[in-house]
Protein backbone atom coordinates (compact mmCIF):
# COMPACT_ATOMS: atom_id res chain seq x y z
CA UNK A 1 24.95 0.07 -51.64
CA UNK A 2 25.64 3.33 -53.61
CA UNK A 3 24.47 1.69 -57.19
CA UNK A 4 25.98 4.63 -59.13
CA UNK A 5 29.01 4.86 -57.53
CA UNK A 6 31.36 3.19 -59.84
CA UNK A 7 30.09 4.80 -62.98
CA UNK A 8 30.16 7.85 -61.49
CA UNK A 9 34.13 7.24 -60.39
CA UNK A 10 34.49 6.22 -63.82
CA UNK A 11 33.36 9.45 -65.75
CA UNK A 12 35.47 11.45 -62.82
CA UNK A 13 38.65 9.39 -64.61
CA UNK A 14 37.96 9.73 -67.87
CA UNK A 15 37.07 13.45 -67.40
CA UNK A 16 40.17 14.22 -65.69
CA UNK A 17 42.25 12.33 -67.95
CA UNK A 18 40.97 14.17 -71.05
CA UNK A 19 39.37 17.64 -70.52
CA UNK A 20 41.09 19.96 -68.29
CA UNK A 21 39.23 22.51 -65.79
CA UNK A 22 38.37 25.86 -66.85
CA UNK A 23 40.91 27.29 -64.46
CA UNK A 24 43.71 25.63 -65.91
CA UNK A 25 42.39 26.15 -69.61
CA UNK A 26 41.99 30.44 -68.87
CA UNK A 27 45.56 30.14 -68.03
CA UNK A 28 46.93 28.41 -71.08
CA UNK A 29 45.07 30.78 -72.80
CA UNK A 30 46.63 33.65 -71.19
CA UNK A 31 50.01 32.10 -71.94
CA UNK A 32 49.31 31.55 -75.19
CA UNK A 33 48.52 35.43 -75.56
CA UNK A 34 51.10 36.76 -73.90
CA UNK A 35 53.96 35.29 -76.23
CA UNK A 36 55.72 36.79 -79.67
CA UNK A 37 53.99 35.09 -82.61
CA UNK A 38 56.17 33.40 -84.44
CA UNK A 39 58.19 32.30 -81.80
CA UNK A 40 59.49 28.94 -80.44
CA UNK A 41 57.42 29.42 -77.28
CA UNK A 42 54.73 30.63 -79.65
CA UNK A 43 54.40 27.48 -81.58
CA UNK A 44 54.99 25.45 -78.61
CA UNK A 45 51.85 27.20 -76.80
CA UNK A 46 49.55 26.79 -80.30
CA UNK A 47 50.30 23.15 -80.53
CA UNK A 48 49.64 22.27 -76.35
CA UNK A 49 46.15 24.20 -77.39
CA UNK A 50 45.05 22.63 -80.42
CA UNK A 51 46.26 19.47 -78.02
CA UNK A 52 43.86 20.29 -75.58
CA UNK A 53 41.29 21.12 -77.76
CA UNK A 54 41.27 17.64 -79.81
CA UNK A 55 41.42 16.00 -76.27
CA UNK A 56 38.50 17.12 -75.38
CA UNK A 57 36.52 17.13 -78.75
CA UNK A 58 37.58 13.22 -78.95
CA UNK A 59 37.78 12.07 -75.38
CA UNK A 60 41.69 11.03 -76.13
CA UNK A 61 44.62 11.18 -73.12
CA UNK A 62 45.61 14.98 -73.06
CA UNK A 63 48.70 13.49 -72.45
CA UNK A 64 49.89 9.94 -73.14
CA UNK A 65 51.28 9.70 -69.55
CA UNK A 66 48.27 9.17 -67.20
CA UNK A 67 50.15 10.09 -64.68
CA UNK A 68 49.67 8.25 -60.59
CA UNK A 69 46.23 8.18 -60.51
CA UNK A 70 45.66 10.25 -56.88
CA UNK A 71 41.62 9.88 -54.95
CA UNK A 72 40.90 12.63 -52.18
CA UNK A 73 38.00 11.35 -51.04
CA UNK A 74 35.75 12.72 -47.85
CA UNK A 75 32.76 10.14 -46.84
CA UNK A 76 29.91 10.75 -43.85
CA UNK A 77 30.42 8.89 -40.84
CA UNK A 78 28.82 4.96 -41.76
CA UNK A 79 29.87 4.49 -45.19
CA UNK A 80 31.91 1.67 -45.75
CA UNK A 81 35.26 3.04 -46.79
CA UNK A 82 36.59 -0.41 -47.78
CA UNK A 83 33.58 -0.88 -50.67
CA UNK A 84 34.34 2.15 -51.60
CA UNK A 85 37.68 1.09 -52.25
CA UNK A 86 37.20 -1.91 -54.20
CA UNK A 87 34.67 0.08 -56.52
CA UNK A 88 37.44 2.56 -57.28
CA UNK A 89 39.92 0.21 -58.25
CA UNK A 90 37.63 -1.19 -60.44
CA UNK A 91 36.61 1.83 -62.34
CA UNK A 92 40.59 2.64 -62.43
CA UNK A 93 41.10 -0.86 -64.03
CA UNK A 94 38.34 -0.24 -66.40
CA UNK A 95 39.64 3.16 -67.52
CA UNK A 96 42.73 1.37 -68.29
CA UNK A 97 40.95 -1.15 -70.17
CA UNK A 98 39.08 1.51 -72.61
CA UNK A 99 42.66 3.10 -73.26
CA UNK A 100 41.23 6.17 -71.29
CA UNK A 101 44.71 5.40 -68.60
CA UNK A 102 47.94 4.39 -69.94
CA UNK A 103 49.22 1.21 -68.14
CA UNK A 104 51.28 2.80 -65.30
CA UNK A 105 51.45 0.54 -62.28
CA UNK A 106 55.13 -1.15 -62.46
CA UNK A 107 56.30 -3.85 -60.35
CA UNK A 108 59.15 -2.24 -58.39
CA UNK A 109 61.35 -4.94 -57.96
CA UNK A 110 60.42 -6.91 -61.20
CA UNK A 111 59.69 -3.84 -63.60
CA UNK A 112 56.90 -6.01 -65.07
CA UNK A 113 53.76 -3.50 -65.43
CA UNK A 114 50.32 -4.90 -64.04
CA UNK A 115 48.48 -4.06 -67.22
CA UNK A 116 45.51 -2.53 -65.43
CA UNK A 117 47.21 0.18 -63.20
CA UNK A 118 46.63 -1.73 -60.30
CA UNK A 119 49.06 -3.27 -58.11
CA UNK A 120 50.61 -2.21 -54.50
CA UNK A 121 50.39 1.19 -53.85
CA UNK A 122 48.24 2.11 -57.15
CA UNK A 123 46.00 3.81 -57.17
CA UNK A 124 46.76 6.16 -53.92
CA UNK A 125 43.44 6.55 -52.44
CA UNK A 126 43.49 8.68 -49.06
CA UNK A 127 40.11 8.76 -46.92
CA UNK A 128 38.89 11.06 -44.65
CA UNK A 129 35.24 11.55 -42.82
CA UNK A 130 33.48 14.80 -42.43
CA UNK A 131 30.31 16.12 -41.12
CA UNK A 132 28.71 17.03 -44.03
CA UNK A 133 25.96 14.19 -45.91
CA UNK A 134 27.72 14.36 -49.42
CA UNK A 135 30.61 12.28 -50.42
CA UNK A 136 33.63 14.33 -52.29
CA UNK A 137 35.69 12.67 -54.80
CA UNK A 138 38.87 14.81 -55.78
CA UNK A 139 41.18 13.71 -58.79
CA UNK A 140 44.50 14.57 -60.14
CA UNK A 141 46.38 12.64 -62.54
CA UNK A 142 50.01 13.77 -61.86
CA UNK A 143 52.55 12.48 -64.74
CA UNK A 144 56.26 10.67 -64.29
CA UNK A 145 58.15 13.49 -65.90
CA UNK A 146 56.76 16.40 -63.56
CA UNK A 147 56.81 13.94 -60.80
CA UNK A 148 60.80 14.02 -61.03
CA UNK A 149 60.70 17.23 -61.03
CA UNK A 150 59.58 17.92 -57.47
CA UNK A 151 61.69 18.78 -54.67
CA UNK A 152 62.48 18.94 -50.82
CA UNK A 153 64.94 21.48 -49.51
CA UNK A 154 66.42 20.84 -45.82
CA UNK A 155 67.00 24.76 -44.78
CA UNK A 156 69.28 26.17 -44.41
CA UNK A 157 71.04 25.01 -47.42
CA UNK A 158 72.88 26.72 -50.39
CA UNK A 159 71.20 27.36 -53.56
CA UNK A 160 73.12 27.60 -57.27
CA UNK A 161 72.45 31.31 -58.34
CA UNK A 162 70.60 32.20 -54.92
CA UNK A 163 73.34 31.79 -52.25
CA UNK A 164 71.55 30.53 -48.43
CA UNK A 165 68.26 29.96 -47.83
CA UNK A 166 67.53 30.47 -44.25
CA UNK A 167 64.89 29.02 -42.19
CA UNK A 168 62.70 32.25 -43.27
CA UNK A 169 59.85 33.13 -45.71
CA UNK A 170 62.07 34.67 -48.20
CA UNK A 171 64.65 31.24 -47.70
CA UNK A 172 61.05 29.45 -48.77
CA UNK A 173 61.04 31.92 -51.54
CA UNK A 174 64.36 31.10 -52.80
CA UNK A 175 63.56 27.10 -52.55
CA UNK A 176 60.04 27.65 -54.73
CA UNK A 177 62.46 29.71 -57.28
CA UNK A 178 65.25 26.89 -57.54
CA UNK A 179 63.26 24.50 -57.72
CA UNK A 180 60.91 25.79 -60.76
CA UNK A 181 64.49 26.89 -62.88
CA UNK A 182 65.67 23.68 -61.89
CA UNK A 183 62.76 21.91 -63.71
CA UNK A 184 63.26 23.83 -67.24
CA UNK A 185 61.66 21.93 -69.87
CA UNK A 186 62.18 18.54 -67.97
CA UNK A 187 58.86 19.15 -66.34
CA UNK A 188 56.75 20.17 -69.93
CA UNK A 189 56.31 24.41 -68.49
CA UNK A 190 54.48 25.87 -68.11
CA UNK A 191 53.55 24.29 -64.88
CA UNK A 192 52.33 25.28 -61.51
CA UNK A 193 53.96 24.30 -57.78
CA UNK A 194 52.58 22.90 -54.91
CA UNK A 195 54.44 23.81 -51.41
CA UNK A 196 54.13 22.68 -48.24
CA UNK A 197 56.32 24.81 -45.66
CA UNK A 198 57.14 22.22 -42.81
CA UNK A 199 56.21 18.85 -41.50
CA UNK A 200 58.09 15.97 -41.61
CA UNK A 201 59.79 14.55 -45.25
CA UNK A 202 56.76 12.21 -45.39
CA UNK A 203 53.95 14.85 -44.80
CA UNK A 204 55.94 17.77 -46.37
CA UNK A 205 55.28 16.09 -49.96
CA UNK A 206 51.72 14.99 -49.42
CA UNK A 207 50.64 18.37 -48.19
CA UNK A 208 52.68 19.49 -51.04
CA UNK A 209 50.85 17.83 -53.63
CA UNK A 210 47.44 18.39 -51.99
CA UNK A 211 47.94 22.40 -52.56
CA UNK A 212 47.51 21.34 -56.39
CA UNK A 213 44.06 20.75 -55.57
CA UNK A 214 42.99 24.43 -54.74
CA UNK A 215 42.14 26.14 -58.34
CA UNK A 216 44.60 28.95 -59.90
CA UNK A 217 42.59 32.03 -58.87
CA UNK A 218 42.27 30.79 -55.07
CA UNK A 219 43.43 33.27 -52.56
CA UNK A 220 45.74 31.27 -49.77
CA UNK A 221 43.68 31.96 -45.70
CA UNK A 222 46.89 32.93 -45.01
CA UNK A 223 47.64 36.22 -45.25
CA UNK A 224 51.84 35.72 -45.18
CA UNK A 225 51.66 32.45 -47.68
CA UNK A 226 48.89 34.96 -49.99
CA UNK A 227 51.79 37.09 -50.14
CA UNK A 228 54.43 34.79 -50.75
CA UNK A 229 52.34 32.84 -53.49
CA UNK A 230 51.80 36.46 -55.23
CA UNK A 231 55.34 37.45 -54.82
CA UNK A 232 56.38 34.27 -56.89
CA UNK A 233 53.96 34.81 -59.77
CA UNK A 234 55.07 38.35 -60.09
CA UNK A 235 59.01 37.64 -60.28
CA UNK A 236 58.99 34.18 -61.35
CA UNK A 237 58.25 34.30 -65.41
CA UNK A 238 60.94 36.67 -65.72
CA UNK A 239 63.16 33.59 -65.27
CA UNK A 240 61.98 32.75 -69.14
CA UNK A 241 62.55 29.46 -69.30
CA UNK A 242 59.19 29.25 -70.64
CA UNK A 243 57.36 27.06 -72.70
CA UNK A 244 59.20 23.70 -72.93
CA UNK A 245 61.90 25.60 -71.91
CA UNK A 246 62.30 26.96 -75.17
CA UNK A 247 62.77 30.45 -73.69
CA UNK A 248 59.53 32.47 -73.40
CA UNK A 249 57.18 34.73 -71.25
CA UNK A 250 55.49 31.94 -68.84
CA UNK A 251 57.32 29.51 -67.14
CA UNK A 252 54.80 28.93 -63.90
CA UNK A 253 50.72 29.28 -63.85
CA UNK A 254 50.00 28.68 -60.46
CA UNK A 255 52.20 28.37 -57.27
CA UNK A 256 50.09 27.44 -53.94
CA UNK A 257 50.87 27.19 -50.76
CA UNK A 258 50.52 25.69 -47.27
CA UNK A 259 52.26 25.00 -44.13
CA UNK A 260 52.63 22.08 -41.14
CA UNK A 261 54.03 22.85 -38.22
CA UNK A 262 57.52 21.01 -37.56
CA UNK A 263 59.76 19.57 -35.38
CA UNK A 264 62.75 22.27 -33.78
CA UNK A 265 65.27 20.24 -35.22
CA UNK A 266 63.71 20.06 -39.17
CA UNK A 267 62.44 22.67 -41.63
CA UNK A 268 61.60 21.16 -44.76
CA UNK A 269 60.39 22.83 -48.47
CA UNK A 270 58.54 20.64 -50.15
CA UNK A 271 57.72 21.10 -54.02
CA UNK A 272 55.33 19.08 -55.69
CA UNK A 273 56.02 20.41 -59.47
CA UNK A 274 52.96 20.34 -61.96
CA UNK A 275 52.77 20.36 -65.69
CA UNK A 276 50.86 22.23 -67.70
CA UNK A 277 48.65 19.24 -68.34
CA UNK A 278 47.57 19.80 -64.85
CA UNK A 279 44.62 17.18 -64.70
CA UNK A 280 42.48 17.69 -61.44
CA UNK A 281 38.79 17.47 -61.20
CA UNK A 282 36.43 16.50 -58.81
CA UNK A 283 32.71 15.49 -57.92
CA UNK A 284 29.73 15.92 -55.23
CA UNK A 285 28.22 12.47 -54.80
CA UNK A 286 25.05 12.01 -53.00
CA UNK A 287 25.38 9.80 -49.76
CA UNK A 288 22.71 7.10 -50.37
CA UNK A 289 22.99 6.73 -54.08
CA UNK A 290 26.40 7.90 -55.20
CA UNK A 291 25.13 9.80 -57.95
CA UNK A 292 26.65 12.76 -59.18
CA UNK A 293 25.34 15.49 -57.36
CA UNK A 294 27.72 18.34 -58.98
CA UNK A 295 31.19 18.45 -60.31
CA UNK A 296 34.09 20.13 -58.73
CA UNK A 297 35.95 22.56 -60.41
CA UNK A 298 33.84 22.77 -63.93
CA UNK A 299 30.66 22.96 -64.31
CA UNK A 300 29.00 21.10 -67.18
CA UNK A 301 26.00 23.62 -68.06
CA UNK A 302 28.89 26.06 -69.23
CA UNK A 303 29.92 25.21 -72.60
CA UNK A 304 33.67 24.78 -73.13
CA UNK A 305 35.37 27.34 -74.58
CA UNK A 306 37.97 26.12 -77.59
CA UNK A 307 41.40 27.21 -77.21
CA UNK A 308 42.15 28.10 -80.76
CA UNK A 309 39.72 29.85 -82.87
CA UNK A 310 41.95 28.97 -85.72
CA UNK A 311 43.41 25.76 -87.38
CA UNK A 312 45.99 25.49 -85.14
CA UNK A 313 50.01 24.89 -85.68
CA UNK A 314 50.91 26.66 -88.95
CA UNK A 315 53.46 25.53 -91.20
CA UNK A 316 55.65 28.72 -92.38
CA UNK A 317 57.15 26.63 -95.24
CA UNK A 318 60.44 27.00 -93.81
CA UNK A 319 60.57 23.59 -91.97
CA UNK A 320 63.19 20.68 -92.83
CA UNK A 321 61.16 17.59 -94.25
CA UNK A 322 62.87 14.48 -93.79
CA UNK A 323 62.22 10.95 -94.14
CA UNK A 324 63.31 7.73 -92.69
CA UNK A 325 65.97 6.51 -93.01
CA UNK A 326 68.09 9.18 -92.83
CA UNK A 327 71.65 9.60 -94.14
CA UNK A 328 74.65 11.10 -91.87
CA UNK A 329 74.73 13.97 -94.25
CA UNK A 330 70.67 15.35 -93.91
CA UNK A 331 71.20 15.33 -90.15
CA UNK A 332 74.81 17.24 -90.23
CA UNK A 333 72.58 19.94 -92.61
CA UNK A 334 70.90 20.13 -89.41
CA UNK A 335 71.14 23.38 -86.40
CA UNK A 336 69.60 23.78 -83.53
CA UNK A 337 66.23 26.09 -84.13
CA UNK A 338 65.02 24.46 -87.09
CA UNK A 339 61.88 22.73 -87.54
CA UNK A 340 61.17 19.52 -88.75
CA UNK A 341 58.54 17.77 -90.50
CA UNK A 342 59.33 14.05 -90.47
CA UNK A 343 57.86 10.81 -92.06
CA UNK A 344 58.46 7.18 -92.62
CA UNK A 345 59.51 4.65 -89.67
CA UNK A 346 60.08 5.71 -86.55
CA UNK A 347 60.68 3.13 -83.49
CA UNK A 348 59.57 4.23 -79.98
CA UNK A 349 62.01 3.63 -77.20
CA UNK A 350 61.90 4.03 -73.31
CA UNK A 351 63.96 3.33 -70.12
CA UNK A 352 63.45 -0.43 -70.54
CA UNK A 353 64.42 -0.54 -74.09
CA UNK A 354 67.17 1.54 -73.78
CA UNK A 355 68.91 -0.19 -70.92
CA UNK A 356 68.01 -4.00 -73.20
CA UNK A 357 70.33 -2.08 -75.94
CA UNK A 358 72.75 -1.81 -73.94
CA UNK A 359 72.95 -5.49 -73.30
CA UNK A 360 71.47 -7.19 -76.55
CA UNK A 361 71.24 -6.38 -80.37
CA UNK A 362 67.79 -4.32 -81.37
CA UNK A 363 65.31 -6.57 -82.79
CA UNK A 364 65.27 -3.86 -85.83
CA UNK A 365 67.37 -2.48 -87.89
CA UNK A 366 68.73 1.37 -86.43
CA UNK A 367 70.77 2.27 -89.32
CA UNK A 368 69.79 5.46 -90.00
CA UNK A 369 66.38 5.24 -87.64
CA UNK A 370 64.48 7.48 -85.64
CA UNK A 371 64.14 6.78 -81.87
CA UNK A 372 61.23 8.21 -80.15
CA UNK A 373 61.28 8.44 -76.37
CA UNK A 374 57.41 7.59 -76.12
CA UNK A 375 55.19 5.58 -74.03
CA UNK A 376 51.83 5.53 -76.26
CA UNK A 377 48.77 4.83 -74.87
CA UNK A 378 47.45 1.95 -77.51
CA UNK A 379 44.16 0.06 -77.91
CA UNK A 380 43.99 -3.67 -80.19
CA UNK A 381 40.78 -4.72 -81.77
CA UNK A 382 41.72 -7.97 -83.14
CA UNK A 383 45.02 -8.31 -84.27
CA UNK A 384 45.31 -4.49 -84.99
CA UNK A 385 46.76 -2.09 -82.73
CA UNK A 386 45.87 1.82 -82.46
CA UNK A 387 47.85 4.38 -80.61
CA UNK A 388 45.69 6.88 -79.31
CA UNK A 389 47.63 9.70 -77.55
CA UNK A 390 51.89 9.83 -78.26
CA UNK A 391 53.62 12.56 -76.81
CA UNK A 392 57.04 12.56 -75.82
CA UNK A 393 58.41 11.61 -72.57
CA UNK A 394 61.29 13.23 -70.32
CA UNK A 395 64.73 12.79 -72.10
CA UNK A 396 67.57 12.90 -69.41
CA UNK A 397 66.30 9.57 -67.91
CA UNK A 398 68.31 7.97 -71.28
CA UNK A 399 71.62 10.03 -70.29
CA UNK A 400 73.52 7.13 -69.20
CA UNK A 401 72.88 5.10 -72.39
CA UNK A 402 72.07 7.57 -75.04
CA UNK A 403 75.75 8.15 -76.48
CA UNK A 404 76.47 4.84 -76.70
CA UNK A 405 73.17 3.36 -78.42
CA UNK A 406 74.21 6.60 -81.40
CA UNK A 407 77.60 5.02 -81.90
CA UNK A 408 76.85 1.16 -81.56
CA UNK A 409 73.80 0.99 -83.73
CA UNK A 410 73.69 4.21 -86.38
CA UNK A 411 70.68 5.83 -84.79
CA UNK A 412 70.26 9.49 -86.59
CA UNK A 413 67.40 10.78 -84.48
CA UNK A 414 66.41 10.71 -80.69
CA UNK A 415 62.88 12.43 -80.32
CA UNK A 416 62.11 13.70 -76.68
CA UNK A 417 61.47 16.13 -74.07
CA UNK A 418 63.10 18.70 -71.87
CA UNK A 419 66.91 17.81 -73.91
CA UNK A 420 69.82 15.66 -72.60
CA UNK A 421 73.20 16.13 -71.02
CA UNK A 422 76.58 16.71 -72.47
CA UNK A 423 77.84 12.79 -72.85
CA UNK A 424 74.58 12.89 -75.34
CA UNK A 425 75.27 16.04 -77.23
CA UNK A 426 79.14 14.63 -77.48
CA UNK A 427 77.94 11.45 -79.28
CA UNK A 428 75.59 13.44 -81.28
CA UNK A 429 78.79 14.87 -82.81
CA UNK A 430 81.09 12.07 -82.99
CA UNK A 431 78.22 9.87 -84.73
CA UNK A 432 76.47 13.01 -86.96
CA UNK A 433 72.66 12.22 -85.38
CA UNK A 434 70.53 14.87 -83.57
CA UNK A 435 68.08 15.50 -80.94
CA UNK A 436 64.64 16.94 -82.02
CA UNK A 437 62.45 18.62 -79.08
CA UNK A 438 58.48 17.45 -79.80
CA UNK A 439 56.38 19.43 -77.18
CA UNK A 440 55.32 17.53 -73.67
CA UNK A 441 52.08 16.61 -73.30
CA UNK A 442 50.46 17.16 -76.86
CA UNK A 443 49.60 13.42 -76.95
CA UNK A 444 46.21 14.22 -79.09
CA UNK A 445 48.28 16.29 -81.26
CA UNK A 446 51.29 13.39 -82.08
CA UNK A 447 48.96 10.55 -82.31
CA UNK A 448 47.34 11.56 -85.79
CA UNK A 449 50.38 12.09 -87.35
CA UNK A 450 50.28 8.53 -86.84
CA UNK A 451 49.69 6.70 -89.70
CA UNK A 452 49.63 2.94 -88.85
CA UNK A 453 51.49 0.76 -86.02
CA UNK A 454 53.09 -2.12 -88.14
CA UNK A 455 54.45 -4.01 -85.56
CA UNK A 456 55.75 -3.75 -81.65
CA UNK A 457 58.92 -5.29 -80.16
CA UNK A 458 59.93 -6.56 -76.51
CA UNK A 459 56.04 -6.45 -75.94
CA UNK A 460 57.15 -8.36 -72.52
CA UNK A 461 58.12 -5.22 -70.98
CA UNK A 462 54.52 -3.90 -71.23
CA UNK A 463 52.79 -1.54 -73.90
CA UNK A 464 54.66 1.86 -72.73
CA UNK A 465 57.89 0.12 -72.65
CA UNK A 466 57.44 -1.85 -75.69
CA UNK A 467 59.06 -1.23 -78.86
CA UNK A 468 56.30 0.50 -81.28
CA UNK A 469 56.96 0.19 -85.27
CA UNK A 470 55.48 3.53 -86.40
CA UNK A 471 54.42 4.72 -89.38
CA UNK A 472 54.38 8.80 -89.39
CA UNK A 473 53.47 11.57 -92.07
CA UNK A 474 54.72 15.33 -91.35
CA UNK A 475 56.01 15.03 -87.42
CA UNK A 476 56.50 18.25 -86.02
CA UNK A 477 59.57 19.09 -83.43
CA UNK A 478 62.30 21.40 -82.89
CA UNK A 479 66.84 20.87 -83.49
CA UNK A 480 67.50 21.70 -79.92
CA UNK A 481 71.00 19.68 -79.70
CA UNK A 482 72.50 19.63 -82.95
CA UNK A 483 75.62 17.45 -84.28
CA UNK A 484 77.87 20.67 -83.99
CA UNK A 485 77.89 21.19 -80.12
CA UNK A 486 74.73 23.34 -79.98
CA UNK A 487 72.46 22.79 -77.48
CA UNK A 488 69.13 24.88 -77.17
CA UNK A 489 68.88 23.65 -73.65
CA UNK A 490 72.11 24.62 -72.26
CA UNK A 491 71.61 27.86 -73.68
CA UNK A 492 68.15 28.71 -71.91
CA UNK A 493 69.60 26.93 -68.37
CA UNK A 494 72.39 29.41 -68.53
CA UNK A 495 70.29 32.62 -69.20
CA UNK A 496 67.69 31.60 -67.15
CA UNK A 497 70.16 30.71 -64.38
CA UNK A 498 71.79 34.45 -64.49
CA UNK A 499 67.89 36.04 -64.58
CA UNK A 500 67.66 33.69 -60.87
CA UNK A 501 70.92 35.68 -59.72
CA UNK A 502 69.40 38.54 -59.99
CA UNK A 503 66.21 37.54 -57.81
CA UNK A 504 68.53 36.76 -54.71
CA UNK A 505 67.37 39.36 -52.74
């Protein structure tokens, strides 16, 4: 029964998780073209390509956040769905195993991870039969931190900077704008939106998130949503929350589409929000064998085009270097647009570690440490654990504990994404610490400044969760909330939000 089904599932996973489409790479490319060298959107942009380019060279996460692993999968009338399945499952589990998928699937009630990404729920596999005699295998690979980012608007509502949105095309408009300024650099932009006008809540997000698989350059069948989708791609960069939300020329690559019919009562905007590791591939699998007949979206006779046709981030000799520990005083020398380079120890720290602080002492010492808010991807041969893609995850989610872990334990230095709120840039003050901005997604990029793990903490709560001892040389990332009231972040939500008053209509 379909003997090369499972490897062939299994290169579609790996694939997606570490080499994006062409579509998606001539995109970032234009991005990257279109900004001011020299720039904080600039640098941000050379450092997501280099990322991209060492995923793909190495076969490494593009991102250390794997994302909800999502199958689209169409089948001829006779094969046996349920097989099918169980094959897929395995070949997600076996990913996981090779260090190809981060860990992902949590117990909801527990919070105790499977280990192998599966579990109820994971991976979310939707079936559907068709006339033709191939069997198609879509993939996207959809991260936590964009996944907060989407949004459902109930119209007619009221909109900061855009006033009502009615239960009209240009009240769609205004949702699609909101909701991409709303994201700023929580949701690593540049990214690209999936809509779905209509439906129910339920079917408004998966036909949403189903838009994400049409490619960039695809013209919507609909003449009215090909008109919308073009209207947004021509107004909404001038938003400039850009890259990371550092401020910048691209903020969205792709917006797309569609629309359910719904009941008089309801109309519903649903945004699925995409980052710009937008991970989506697919295969052609023939009926009786399951072999790879041809791959969706890229095709593999057409060499891959690098993104950089130079080294890559380059240092301007202006950047901070710093080394852990750090003293109160090298972190109040600090302001919000410089660079630093930093080495020594620096202790990873997520939502689970952050809310155990809050309750117990740190099994290390935090005078003077940096906290990274990472979830690595690792591998252990032996005794000896590798982490093998290490880029930052979304920030805010450590808002309500943040302030008070600065004060209690002497932390100097939160790492992240996308900044944090003003109880956080208070305590940065009051305890002279700061918040550095490492770019989203560039999980290739952060894991070899990693020089060794030499130990992990609170392994219980599962390998993204855990506590990672790491040993770094020459760590890259931006002051964006400095211990003198200055946040980056704030700054770009408020321009950004008076550039969306002007697009009210």
């Amino acid at each position: 029964m379909l003997p090369s089904f499972f490897d062939s599932i299994l290169e579609l996973i790996v694939r997606t998780a570490t080499d994006l489409p062409p579509d998606v790479r001539a995109a970032m490319r234009g991005a990257l073209g279109g900004e001011t060298a020299g720039t904080r959107a600039s640098q941000a942009l050379t450092i997501i390509a280099q990322n991209i380019d060492l995923a793909a060279d190495g076969e490494g996460a593009i991102c250390q956040d794997t994302g909800m692993p999502t199958f689209e999968v169409k089948v001829p009338v006779g094969i046996n769905q349920i097989w099918m399945k169980e094959q897929i499952r395995a070949a997600i589990a076996e990913a996981t195993r090779r260090g190809k998928l981060r860990p992902n699937s949590v117990d909801s009630i527990t919070g105790k991870n499977s280990g192998d990404n599966l579990g109820p729920g994971t991976p979310i596999i939707h079936f559907e039969q068709w006339a033709q005699d191939e069997i198609d295998v879509r993939l996207i690979l959809k991260g936590g931190g964009c996944e907060n980012m989407n949004a459902q608007y109930s119209l007619p509502c009221e909109l900061a900077h855009l006033g009502r949105a009615d239960r009209t095309l240009e009240g769609v408009r205004k949702c699609i704008l909101h909701a991409v300024w709303q994201a700023q650099g929580k949701g690593c932009s540049p990214g690209a939106v999936g809509v779905c006008v209509g439906g129910d809540r339920t079917a408004g997000y998966l036909h949403a998130k189903e838009q994400l698989f049409r490619t960039l350059d695809d013209v919507n069948e609909d003449a009215r949503l090909a008109e919308l989708e073009a209207s947004i791609m021509k107004t909404v960069n001038a938003l400039e929350v850009g890259p990371m939300g550092f401020a910048g020329k691209t903020t969205l690559i792709g917006c797309k589409i569609g629309a359910l019919n719904r009941l008089p009562a309801s109309f519903f905007v649903s945004v699925a929000y995409d980052c710009w590791a937008y991970r989506r591939l697919g295969l052609s699998l023939d009926a009786s064998t399951g072999a790879i007949r041809h791959w969706i979206y890229r095709d593999p006779a057409v060499p891959i085009v690098p993104m950089l046709d130079q080294s890559g981030f380059q240092r301007t000799g202006r950047e901070v270097r710093l080394q852990s520990p750090l003293t109160e005083a090298q972190v109040r020398d600090l302001h919000v647009g410089d660079v630093v380079l930093i080495s020594g120890r620096l202790f990873t720290g997520r939502d689970a570690v952050h809310a155990h602080l809050m309750k117990h002492e740190p099994p290390v010492d935090l005078r003077g440490a940096v906290l990274y808010h990472c979830g690595p991807v690792v591998t252990k041969n032996g005794e000896t654990w590798t982490v093998t893609a290490a880029g930052p995850t979304t920030s805010i989610r450590e808002e309500p504990y943040q302030g008070d872990i600065l004060k209690r334990y002497g932390v100097r230095v939160v790492i992240g994404k996308g900044g944090m709120g003003e109880r956080t840039l208070k305590a940065l003050g009051e305890a002279g610490a700061v918040y550095l901005n490492a770019i989203g997604g560039a999980a290739q990029f952060y894991a070899r400044c990693i020089q060794r793990v030499d130990d992990v903490s609170l392994l219980e709560f599962g390998t993204p969760e855990a506590m990672w001892h790491l040993e770094v040389r020459d760590f890259p990332a931006i002051v964006t909330m400095d211990s003198h009231g200055q946040s980056l972040h704030q700054q770009v939500e408020q321009a950004s939000g008076e550039q969306l008053e002007l697009m009210r209509g």
